[in-house]
PDB file of N, CA and C in Angstrom:
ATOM      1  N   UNK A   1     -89.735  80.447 -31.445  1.00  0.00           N
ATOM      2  CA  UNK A   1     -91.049  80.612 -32.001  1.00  0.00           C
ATOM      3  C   UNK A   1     -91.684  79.259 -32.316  1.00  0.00           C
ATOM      4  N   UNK A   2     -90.830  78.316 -33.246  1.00  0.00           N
ATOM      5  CA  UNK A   2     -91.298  76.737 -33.328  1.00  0.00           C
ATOM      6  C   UNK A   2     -91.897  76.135 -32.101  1.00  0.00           C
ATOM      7  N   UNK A   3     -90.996  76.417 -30.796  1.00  0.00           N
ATOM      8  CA  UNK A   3     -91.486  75.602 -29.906  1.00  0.00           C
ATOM      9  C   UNK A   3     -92.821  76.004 -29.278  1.00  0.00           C
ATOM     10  N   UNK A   4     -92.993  77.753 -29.045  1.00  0.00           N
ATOM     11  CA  UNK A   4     -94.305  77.858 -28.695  1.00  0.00           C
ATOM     12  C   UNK A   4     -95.390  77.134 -29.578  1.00  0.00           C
ATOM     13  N   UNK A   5     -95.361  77.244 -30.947  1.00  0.00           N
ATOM     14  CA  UNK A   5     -96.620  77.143 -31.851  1.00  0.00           C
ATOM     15  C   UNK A   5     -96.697  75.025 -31.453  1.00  0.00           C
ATOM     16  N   UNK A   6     -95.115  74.276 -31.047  1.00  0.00           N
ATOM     17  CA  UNK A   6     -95.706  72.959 -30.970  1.00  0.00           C
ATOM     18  C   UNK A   6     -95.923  72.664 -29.708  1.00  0.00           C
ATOM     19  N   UNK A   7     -96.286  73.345 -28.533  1.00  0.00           N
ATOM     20  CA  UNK A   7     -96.751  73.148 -27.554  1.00  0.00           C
ATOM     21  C   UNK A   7     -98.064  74.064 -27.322  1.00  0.00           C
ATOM     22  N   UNK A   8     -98.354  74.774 -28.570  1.00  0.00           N
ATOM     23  CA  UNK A   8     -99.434  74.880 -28.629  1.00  0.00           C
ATOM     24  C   UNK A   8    -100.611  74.030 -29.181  1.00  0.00           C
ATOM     25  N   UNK A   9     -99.882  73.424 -30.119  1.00  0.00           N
ATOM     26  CA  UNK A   9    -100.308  72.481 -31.346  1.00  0.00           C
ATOM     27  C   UNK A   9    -101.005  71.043 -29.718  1.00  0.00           C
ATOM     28  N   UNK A  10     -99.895  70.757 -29.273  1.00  0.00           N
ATOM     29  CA  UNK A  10    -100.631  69.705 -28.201  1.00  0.00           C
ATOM     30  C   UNK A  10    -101.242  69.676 -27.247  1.00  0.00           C
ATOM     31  N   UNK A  11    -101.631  71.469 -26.881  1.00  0.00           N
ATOM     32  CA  UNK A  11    -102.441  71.298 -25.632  1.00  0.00           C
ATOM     33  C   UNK A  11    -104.358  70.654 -26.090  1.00  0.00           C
ATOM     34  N   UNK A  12    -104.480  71.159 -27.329  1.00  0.00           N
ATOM     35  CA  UNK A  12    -105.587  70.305 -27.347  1.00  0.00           C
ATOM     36  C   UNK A  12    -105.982  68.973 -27.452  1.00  0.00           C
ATOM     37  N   UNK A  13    -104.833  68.305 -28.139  1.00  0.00           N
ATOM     38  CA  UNK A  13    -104.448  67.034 -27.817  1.00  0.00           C
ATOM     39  C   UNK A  13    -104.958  66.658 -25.986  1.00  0.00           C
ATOM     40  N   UNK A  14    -104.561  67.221 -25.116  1.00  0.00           N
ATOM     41  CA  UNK A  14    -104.129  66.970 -24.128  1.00  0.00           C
ATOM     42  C   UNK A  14    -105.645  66.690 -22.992  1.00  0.00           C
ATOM     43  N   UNK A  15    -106.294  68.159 -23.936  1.00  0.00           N
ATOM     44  CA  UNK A  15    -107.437  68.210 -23.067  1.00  0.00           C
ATOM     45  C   UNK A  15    -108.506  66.947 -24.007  1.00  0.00           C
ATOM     46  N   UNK A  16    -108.630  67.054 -24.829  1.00  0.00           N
ATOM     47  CA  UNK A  16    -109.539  65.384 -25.589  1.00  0.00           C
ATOM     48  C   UNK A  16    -108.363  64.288 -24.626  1.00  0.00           C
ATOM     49  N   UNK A  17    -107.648  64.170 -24.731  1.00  0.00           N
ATOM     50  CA  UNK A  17    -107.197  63.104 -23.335  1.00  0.00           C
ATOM     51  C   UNK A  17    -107.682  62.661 -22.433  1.00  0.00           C
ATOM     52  N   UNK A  18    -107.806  64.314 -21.535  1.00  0.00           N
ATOM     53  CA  UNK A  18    -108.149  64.245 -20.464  1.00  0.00           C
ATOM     54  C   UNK A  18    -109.946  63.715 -20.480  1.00  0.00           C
ATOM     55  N   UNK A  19    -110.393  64.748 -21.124  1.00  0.00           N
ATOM     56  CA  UNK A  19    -111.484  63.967 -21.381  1.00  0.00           C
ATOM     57  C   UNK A  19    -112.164  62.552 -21.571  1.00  0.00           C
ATOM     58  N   UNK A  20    -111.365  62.013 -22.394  1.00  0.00           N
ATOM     59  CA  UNK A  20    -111.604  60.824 -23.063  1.00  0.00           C
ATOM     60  C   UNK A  20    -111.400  59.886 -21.539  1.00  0.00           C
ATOM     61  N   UNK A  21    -110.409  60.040 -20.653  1.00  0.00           N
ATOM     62  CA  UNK A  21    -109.951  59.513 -19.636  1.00  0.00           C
ATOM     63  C   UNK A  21    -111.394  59.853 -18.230  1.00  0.00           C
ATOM     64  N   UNK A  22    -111.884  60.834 -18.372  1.00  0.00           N
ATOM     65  CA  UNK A  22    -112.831  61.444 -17.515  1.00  0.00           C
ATOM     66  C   UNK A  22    -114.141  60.230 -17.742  1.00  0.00           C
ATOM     67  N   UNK A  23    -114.344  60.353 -19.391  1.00  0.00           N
ATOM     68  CA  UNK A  23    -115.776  59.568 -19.853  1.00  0.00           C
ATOM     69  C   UNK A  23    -115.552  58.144 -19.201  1.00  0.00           C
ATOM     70  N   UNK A  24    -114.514  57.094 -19.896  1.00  0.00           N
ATOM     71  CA  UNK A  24    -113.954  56.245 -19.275  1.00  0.00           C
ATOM     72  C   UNK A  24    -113.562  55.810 -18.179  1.00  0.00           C
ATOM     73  N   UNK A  25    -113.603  56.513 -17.260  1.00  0.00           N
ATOM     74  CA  UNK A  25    -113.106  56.034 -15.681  1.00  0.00           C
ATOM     75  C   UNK A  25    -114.083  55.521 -14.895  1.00  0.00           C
ATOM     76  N   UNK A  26    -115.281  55.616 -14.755  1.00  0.00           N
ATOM     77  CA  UNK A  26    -116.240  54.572 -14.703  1.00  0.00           C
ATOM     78  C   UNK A  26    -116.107  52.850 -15.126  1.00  0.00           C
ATOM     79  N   UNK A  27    -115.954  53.159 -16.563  1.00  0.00           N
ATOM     80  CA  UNK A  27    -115.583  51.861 -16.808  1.00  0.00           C
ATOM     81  C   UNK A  27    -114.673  51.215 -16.586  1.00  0.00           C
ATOM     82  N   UNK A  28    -113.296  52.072 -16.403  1.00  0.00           N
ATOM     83  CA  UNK A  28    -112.194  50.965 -15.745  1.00  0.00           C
ATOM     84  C   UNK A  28    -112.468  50.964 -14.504  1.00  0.00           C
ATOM     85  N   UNK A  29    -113.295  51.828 -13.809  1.00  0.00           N
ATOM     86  CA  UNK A  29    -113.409  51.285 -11.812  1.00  0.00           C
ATOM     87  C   UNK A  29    -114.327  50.526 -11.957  1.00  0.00           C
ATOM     88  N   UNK A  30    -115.340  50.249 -12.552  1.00  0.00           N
ATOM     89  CA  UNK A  30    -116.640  49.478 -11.874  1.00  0.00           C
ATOM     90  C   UNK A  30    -116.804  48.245 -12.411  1.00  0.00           C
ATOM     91  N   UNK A  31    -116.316  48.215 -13.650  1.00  0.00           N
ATOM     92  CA  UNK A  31    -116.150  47.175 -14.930  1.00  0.00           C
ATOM     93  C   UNK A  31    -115.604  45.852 -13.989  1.00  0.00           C
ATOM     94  N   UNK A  32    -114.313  46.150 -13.877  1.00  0.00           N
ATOM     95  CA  UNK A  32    -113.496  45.052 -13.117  1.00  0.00           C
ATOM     96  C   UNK A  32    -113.715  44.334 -11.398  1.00  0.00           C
ATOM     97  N   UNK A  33    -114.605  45.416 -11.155  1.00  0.00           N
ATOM     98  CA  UNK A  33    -115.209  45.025  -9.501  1.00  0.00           C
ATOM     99  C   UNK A  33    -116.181  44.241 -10.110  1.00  0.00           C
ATOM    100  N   UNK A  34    -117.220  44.635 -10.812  1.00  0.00           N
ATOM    101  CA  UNK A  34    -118.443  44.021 -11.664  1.00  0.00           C
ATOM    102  C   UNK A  34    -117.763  42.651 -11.410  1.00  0.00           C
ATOM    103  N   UNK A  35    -117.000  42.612 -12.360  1.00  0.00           N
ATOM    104  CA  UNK A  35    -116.581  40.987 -12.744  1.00  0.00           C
ATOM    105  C   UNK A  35    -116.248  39.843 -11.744  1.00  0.00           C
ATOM    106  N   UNK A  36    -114.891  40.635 -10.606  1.00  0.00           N
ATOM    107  CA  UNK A  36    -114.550  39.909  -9.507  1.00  0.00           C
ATOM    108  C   UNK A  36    -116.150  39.983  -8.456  1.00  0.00           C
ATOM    109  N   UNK A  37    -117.052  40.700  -8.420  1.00  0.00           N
ATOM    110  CA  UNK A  37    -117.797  40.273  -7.760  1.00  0.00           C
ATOM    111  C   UNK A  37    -118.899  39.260  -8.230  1.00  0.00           C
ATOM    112  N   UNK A  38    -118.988  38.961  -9.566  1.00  0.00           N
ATOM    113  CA  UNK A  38    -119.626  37.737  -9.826  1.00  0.00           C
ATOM    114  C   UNK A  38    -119.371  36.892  -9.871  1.00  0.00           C
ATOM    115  N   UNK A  39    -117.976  36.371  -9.960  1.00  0.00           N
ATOM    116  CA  UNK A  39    -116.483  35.496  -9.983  1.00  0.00           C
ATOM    117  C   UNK A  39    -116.730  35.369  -8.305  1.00  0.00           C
ATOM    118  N   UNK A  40    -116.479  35.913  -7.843  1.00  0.00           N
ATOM    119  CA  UNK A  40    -116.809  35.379  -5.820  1.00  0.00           C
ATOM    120  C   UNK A  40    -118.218  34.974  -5.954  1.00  0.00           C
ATOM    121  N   UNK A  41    -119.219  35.764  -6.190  1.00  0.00           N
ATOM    122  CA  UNK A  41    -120.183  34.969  -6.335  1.00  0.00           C
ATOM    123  C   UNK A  41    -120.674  33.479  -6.581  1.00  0.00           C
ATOM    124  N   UNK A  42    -120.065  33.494  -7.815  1.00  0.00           N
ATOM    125  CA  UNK A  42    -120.588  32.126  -8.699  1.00  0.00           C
ATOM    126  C   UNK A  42    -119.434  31.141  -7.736  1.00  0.00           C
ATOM    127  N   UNK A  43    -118.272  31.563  -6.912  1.00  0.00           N
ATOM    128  CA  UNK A  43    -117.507  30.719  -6.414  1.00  0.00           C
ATOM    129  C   UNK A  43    -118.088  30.329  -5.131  1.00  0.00           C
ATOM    130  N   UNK A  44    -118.770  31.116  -4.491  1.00  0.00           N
ATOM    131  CA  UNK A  44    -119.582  30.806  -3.231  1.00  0.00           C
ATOM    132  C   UNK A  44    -120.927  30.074  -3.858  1.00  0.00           C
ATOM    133  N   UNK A  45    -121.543  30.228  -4.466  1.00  0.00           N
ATOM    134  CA  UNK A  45    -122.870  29.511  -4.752  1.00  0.00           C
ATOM    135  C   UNK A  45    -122.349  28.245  -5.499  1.00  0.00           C
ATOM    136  N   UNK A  46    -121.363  28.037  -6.037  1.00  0.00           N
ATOM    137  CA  UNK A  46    -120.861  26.649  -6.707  1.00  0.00           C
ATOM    138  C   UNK A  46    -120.068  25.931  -5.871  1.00  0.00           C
ATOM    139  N   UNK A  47    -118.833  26.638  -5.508  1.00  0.00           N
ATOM    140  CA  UNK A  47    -117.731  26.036  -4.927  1.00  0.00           C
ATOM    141  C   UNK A  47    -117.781  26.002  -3.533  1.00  0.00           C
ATOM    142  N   UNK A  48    -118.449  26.908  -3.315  1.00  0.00           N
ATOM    143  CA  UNK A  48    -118.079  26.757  -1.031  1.00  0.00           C
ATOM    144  C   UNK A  48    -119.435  26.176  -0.840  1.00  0.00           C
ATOM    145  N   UNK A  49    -120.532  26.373  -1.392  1.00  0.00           N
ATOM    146  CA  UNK A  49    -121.896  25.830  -0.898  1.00  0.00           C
ATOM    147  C   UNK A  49    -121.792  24.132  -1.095  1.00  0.00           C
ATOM    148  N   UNK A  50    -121.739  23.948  -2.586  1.00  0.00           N
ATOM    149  CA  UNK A  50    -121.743  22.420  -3.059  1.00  0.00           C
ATOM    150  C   UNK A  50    -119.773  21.743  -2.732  1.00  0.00           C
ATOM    151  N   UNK A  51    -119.076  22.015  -2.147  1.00  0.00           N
ATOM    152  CA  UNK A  51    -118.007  22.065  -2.039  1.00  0.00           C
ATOM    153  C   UNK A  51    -117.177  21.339  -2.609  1.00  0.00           C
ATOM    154  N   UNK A  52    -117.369  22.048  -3.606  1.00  0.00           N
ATOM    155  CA  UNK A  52    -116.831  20.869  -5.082  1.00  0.00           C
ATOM    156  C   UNK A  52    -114.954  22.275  -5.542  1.00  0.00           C
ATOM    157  N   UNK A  53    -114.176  21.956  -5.465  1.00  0.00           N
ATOM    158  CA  UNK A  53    -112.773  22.603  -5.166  1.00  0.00           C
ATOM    159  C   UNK A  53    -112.177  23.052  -6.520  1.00  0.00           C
ATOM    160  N   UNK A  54    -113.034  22.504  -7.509  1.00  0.00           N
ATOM    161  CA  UNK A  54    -112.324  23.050  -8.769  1.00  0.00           C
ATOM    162  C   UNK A  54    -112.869  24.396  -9.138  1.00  0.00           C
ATOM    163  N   UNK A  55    -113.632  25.323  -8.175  1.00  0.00           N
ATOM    164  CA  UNK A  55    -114.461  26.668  -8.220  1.00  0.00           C
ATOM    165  C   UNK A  55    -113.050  27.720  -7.487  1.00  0.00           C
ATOM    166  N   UNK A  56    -112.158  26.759  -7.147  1.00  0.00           N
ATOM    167  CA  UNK A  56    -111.410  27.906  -6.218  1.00  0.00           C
ATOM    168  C   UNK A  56    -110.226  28.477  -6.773  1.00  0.00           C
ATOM    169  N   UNK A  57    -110.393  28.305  -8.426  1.00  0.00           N
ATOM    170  CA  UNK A  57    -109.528  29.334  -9.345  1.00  0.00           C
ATOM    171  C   UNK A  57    -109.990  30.619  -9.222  1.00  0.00           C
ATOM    172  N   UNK A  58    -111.567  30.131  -9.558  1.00  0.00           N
ATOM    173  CA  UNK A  58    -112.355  31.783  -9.748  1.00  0.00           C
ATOM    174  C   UNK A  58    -112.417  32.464  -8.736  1.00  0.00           C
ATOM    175  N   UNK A  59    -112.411  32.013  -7.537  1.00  0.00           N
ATOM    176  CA  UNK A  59    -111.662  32.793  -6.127  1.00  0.00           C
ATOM    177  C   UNK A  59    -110.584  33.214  -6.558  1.00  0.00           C
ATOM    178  N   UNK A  60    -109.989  32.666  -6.847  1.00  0.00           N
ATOM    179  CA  UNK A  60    -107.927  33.111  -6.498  1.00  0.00           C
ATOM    180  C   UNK A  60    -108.261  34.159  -8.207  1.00  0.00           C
ATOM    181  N   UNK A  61    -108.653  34.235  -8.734  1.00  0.00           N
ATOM    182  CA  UNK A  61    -108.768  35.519  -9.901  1.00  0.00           C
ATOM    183  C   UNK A  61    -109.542  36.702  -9.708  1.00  0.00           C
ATOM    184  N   UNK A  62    -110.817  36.018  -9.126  1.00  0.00           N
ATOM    185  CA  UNK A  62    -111.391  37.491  -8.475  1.00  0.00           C
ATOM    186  C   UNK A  62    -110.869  38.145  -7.365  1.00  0.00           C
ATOM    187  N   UNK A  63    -109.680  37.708  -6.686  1.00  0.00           N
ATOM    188  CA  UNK A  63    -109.068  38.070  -5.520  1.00  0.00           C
ATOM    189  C   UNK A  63    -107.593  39.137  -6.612  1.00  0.00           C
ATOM    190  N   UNK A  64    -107.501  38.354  -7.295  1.00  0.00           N
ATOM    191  CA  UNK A  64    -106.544  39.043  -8.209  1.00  0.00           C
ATOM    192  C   UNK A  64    -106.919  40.318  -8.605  1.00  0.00           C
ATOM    193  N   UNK A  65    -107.853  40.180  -9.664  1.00  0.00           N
ATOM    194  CA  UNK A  65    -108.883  41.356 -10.058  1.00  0.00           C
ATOM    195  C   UNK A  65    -109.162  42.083  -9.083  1.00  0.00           C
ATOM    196  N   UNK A  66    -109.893  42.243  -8.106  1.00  0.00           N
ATOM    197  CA  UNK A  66    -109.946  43.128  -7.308  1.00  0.00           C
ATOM    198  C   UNK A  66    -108.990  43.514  -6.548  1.00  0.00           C
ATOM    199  N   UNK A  67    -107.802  42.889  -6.497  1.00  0.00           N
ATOM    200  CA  UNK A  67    -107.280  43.750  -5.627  1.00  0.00           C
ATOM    201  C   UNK A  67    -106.151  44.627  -6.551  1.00  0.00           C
ATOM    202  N   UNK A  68    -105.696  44.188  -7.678  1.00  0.00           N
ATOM    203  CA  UNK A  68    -105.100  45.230  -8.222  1.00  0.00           C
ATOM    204  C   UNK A  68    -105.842  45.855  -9.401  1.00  0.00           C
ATOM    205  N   UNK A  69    -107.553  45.890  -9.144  1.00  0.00           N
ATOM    206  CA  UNK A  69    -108.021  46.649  -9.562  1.00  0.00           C
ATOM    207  C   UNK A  69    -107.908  48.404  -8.442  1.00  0.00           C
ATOM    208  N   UNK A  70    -107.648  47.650  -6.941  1.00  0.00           N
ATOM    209  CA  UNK A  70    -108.112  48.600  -5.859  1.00  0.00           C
ATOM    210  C   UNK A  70    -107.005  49.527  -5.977  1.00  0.00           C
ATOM    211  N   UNK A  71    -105.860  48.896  -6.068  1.00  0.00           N
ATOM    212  CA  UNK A  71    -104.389  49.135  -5.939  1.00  0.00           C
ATOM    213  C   UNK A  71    -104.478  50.484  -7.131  1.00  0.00           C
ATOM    214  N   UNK A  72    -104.317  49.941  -8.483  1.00  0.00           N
ATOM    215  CA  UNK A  72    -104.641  50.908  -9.583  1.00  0.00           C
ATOM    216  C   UNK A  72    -105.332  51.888  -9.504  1.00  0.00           C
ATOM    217  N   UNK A  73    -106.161  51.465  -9.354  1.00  0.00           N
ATOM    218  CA  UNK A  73    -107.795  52.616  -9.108  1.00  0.00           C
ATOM    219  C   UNK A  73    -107.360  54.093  -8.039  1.00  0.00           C
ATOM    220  N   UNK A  74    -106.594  53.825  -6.951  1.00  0.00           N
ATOM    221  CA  UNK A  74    -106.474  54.627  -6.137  1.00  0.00           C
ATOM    222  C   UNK A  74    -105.601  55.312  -6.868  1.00  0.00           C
ATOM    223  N   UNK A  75    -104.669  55.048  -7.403  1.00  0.00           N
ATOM    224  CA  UNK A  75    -103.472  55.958  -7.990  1.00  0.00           C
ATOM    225  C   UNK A  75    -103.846  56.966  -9.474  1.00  0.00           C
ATOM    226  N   UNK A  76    -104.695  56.159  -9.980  1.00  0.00           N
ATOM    227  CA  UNK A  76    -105.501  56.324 -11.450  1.00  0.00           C
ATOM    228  C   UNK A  76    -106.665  57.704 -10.754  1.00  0.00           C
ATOM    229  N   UNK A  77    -107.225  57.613  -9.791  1.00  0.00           N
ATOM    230  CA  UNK A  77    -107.785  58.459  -9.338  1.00  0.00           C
ATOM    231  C   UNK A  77    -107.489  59.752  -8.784  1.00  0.00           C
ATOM    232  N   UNK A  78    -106.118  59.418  -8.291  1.00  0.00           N
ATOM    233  CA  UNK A  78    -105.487  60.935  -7.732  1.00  0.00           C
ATOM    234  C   UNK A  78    -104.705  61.313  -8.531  1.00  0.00           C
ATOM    235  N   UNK A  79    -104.372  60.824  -9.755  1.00  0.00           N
ATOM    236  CA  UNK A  79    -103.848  61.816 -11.209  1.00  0.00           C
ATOM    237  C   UNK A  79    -104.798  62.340 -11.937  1.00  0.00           C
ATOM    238  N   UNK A  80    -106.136  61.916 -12.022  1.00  0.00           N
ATOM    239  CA  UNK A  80    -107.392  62.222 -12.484  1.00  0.00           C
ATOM    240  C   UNK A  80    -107.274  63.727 -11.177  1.00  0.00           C
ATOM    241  N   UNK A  81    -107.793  63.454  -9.918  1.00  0.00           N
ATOM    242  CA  UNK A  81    -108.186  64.542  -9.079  1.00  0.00           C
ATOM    243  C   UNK A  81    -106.862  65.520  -9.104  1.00  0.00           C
ATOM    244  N   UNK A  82    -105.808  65.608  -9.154  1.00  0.00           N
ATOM    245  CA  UNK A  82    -104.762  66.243  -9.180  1.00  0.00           C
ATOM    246  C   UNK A  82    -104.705  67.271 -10.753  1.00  0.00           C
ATOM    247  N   UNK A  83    -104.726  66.269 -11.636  1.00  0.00           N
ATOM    248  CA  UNK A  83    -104.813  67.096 -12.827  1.00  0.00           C
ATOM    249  C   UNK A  83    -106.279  67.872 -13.216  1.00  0.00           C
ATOM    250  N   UNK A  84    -107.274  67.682 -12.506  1.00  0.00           N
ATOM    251  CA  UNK A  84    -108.497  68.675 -13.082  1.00  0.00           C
ATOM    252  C   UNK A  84    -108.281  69.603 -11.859  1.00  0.00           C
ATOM    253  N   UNK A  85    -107.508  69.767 -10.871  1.00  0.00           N
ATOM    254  CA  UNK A  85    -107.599  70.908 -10.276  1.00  0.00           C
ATOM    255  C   UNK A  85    -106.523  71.531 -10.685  1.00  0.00           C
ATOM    256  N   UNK A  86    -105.768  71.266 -11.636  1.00  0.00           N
ATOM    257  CA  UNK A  86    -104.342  72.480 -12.143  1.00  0.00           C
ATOM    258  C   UNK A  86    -105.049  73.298 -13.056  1.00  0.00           C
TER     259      UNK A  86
END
């Protein structure tokens, strides 16, 4: 009897989760592209145009950032799409 009433007790827990994760997922996908794409930006208009070499951190970070933003994102997305269709 305990265990039904505490797995009842957390399914609402579960769904404000899910939620909270739904509102938010915008901001962790677009947030971090946002950034690495102004970071390449400002590295091409500073560093590859005027070709001055100390710009080619912010390359090698926005290359970082985006790509294990891409990496994440895909996996973060099909537990999102997987769990709203159960």
């Amino acid at each position: 009897m305990s265990n039904k009433k505490s797995n009842l007790d957390k399914e609402p827990n579960n769904t404000r989760l899910m939620r909270l994760e739904l509102i938010f997922a915008p901001l962790l996908i677009f947030l971090p592209i946002v950034v690495s794409i102004f970071l390449i930006r400002d590295w091409f208009y500073r560093g590859f145009s005027k070709g001055i070499s100390t710009y080619d951190g912010e390359l090698f970070l926005a290359i970082i950032i985006l790509v294990g933003n891409i990496v994440f994102d895909v996996l973060f997305l099909k537990s999102l799409i997987s769990l709203n269709e159960k």
